[in-house]
C-alpha atoms as a PDB file:
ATOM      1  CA  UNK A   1     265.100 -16.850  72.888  1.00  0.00           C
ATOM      2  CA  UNK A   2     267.619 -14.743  74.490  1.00  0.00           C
ATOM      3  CA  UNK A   3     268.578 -11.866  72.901  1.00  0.00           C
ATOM      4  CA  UNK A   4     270.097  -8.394  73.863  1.00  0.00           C
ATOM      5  CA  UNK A   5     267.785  -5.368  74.640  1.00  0.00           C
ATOM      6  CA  UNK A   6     268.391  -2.499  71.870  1.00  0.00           C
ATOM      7  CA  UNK A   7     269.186  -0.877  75.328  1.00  0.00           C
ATOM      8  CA  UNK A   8     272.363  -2.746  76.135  1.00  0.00           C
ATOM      9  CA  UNK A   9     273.325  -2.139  72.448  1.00  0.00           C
ATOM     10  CA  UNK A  10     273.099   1.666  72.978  1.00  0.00           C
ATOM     11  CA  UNK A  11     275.172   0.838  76.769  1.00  0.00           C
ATOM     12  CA  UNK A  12     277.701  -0.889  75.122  1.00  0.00           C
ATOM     13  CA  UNK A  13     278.185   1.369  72.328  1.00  0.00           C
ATOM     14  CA  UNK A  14     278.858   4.759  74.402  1.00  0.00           C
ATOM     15  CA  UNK A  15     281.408   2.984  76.272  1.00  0.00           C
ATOM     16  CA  UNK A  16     283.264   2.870  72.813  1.00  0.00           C
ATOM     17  CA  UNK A  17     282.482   5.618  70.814  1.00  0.00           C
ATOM     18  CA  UNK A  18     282.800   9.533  71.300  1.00  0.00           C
ATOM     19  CA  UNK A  19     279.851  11.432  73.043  1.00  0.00           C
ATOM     20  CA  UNK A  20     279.723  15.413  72.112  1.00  0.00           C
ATOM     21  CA  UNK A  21     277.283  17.648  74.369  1.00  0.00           C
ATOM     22  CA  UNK A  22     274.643  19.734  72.185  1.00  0.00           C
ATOM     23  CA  UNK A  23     277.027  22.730  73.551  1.00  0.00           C
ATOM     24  CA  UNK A  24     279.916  21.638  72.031  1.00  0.00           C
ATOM     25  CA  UNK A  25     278.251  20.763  68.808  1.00  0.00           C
ATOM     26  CA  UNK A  26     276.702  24.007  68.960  1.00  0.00           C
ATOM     27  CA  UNK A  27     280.402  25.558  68.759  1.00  0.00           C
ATOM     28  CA  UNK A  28     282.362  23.421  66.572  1.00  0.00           C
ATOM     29  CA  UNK A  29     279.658  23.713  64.296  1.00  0.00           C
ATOM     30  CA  UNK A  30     279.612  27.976  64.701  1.00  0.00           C
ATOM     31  CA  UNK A  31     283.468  27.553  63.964  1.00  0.00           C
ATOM     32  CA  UNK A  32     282.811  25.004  60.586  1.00  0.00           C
ATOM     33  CA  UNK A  33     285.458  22.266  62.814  1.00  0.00           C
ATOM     34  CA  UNK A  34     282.568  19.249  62.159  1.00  0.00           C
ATOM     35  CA  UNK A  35     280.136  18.007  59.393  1.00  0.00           C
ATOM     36  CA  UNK A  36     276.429  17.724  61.226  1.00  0.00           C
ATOM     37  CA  UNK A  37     274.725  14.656  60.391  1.00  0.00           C
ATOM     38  CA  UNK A  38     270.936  14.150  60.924  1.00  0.00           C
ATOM     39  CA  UNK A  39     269.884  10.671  60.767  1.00  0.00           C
ATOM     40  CA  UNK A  40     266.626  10.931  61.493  1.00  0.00           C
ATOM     41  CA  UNK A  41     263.573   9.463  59.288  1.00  0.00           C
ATOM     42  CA  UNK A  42     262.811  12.259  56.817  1.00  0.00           C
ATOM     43  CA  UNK A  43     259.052  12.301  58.354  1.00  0.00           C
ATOM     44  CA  UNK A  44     260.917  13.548  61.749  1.00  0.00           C
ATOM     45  CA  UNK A  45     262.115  16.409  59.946  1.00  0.00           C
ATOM     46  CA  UNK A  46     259.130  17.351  58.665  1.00  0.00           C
ATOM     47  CA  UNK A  47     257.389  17.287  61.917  1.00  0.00           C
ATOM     48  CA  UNK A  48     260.199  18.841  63.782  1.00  0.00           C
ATOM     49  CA  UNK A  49     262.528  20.724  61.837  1.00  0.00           C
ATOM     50  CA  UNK A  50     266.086  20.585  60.900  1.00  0.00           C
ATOM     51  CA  UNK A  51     269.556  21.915  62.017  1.00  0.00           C
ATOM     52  CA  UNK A  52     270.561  24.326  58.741  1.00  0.00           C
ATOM     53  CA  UNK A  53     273.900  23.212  58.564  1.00  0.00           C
ATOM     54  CA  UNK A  54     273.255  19.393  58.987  1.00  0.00           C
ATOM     55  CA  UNK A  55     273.541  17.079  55.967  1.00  0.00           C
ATOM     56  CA  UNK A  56     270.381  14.320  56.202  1.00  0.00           C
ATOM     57  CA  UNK A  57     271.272  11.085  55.586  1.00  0.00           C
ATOM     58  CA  UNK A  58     268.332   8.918  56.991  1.00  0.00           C
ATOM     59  CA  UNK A  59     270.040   5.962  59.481  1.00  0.00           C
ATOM     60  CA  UNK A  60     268.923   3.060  57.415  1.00  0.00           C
ATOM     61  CA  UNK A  61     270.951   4.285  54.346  1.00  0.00           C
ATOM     62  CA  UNK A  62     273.980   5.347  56.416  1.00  0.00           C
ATOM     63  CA  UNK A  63     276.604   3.128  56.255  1.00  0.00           C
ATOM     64  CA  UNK A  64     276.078   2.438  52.301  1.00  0.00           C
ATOM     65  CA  UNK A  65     275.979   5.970  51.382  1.00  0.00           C
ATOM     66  CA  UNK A  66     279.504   6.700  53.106  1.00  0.00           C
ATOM     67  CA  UNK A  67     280.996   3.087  52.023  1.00  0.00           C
ATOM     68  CA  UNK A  68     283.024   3.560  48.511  1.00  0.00           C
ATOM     69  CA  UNK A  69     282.836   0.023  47.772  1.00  0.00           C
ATOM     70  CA  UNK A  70     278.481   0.183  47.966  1.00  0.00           C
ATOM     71  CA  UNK A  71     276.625   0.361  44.775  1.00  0.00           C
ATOM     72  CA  UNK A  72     274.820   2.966  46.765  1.00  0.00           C
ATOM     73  CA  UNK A  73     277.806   5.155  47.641  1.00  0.00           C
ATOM     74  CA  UNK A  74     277.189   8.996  47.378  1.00  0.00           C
ATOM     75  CA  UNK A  75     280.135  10.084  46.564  1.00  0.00           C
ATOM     76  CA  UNK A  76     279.861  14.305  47.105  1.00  0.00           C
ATOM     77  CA  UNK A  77     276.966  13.772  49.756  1.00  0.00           C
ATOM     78  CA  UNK A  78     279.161  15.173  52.976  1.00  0.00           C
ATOM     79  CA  UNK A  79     282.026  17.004  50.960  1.00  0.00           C
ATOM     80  CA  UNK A  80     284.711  17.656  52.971  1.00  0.00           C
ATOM     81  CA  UNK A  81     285.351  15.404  55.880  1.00  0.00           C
ATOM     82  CA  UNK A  82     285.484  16.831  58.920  1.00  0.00           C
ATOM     83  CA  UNK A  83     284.985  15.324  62.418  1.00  0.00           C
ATOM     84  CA  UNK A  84     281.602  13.741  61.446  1.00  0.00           C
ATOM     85  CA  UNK A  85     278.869  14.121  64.401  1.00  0.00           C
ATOM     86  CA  UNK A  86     275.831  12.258  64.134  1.00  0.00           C
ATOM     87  CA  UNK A  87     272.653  13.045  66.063  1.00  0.00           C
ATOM     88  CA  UNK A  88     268.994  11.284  66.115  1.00  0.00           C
ATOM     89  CA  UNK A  89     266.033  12.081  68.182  1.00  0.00           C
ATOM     90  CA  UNK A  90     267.393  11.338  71.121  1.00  0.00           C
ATOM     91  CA  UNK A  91     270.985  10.013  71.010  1.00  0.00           C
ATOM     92  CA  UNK A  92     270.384   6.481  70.766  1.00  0.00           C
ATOM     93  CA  UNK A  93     270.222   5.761  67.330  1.00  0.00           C
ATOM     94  CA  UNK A  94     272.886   7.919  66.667  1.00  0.00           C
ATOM     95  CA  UNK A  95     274.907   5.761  69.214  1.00  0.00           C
ATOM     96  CA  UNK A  96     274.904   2.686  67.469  1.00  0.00           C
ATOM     97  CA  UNK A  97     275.453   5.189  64.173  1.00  0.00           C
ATOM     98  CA  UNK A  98     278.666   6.246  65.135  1.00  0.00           C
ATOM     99  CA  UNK A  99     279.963   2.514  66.721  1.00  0.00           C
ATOM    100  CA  UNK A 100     278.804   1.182  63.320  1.00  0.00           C
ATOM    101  CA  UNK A 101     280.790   3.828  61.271  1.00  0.00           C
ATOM    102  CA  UNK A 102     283.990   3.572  63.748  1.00  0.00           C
ATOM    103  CA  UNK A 103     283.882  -0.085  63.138  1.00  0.00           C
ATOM    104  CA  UNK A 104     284.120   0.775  59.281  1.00  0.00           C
ATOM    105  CA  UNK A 105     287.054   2.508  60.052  1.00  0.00           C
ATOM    106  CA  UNK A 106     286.223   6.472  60.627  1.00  0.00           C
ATOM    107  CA  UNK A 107     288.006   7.830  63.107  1.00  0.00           C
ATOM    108  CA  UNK A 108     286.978  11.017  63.108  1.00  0.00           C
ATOM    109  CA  UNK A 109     283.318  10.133  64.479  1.00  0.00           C
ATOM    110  CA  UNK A 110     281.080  11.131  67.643  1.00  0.00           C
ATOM    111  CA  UNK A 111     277.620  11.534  68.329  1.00  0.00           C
ATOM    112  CA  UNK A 112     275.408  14.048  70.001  1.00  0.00           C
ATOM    113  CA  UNK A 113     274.246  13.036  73.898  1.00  0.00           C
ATOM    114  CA  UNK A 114     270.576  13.787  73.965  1.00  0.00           C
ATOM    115  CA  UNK A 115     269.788  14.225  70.079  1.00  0.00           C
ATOM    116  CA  UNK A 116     268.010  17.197  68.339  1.00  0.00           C
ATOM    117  CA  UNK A 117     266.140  17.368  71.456  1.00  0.00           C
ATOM    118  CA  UNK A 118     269.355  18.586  73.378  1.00  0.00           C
ATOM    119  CA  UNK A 119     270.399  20.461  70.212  1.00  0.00           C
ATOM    120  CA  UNK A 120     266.954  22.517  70.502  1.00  0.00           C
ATOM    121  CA  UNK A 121     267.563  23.825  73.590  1.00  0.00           C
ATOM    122  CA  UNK A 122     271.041  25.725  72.997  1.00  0.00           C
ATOM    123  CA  UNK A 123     268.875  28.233  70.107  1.00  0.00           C
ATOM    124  CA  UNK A 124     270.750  26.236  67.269  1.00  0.00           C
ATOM    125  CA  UNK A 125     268.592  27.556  64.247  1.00  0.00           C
ATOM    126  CA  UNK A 126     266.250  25.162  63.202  1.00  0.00           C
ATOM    127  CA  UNK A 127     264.360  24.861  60.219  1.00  0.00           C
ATOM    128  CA  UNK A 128     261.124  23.962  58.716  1.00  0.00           C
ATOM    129  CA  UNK A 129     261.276  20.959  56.331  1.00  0.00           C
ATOM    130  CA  UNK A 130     258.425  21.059  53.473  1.00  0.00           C
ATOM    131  CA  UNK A 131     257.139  17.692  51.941  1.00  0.00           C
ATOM    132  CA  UNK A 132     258.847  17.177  48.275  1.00  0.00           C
END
């Protein structure tokens, strides 16, 4: 069998999609110019944390939560959209996110190079998720 390494995936992806540093997220987000998406598994935000301003919507449930046409749609679950900005752990997830939602047709769509781990390290407030 031949198939293609999840690494070429993420390769191929950033060659077509936007890439934000955690700076510039940092900023925009200071200034309310994007809407923060975490798409991390919620047991990642329990362990880690979570960006205050950043709307969760876990990766596997992504696309059908922001497609209109999905019996699954949420339809008030980013409000207003903004220039969307996704971010995982470490940016690859998040990668293939945003090529999956440009394909879909948002334009408006980047990730974050690096993840939460880059996001971490500008003093972004993060907080501490409690089990429901």
């Amino acid at each position: 069998m031949n198939i293609k390494s999840s690494q070429a995936l993420v390769e191929e992806a950033t060659k077509e999609i936007k890439t934000l540093t955690a700076k510039e997220v940092k900023l925009s987000l200071e200034k309310d110019e994007i809407t923060l998406i975490d798409i991390r598994d919620i047991r990642e935000l329990w362990k880690e944390g979570a960006i205050k301003k950043a709307i969760h919507i876990p990766r596997g449930m992504l696309e059908f939560w922001l497609d209109p046409e999905s019996s699954y749609y949420k339809e008030r679950k980013i409000g207003e959209v903004k220039n969307i900005v996704l971010f995982c752990a470490l940016g690859m997830r998040s990668a293939l996110a945003t090529k999956s939602l440009q394909d879909m047709g948002f334009g408006n769509v980047a990730h974050v190079h690096g993840g939460f781990d880059s996001l971490k390290t500008t003093g972004i407030k993060i907080e501490i998720m409690k089990k429901k």
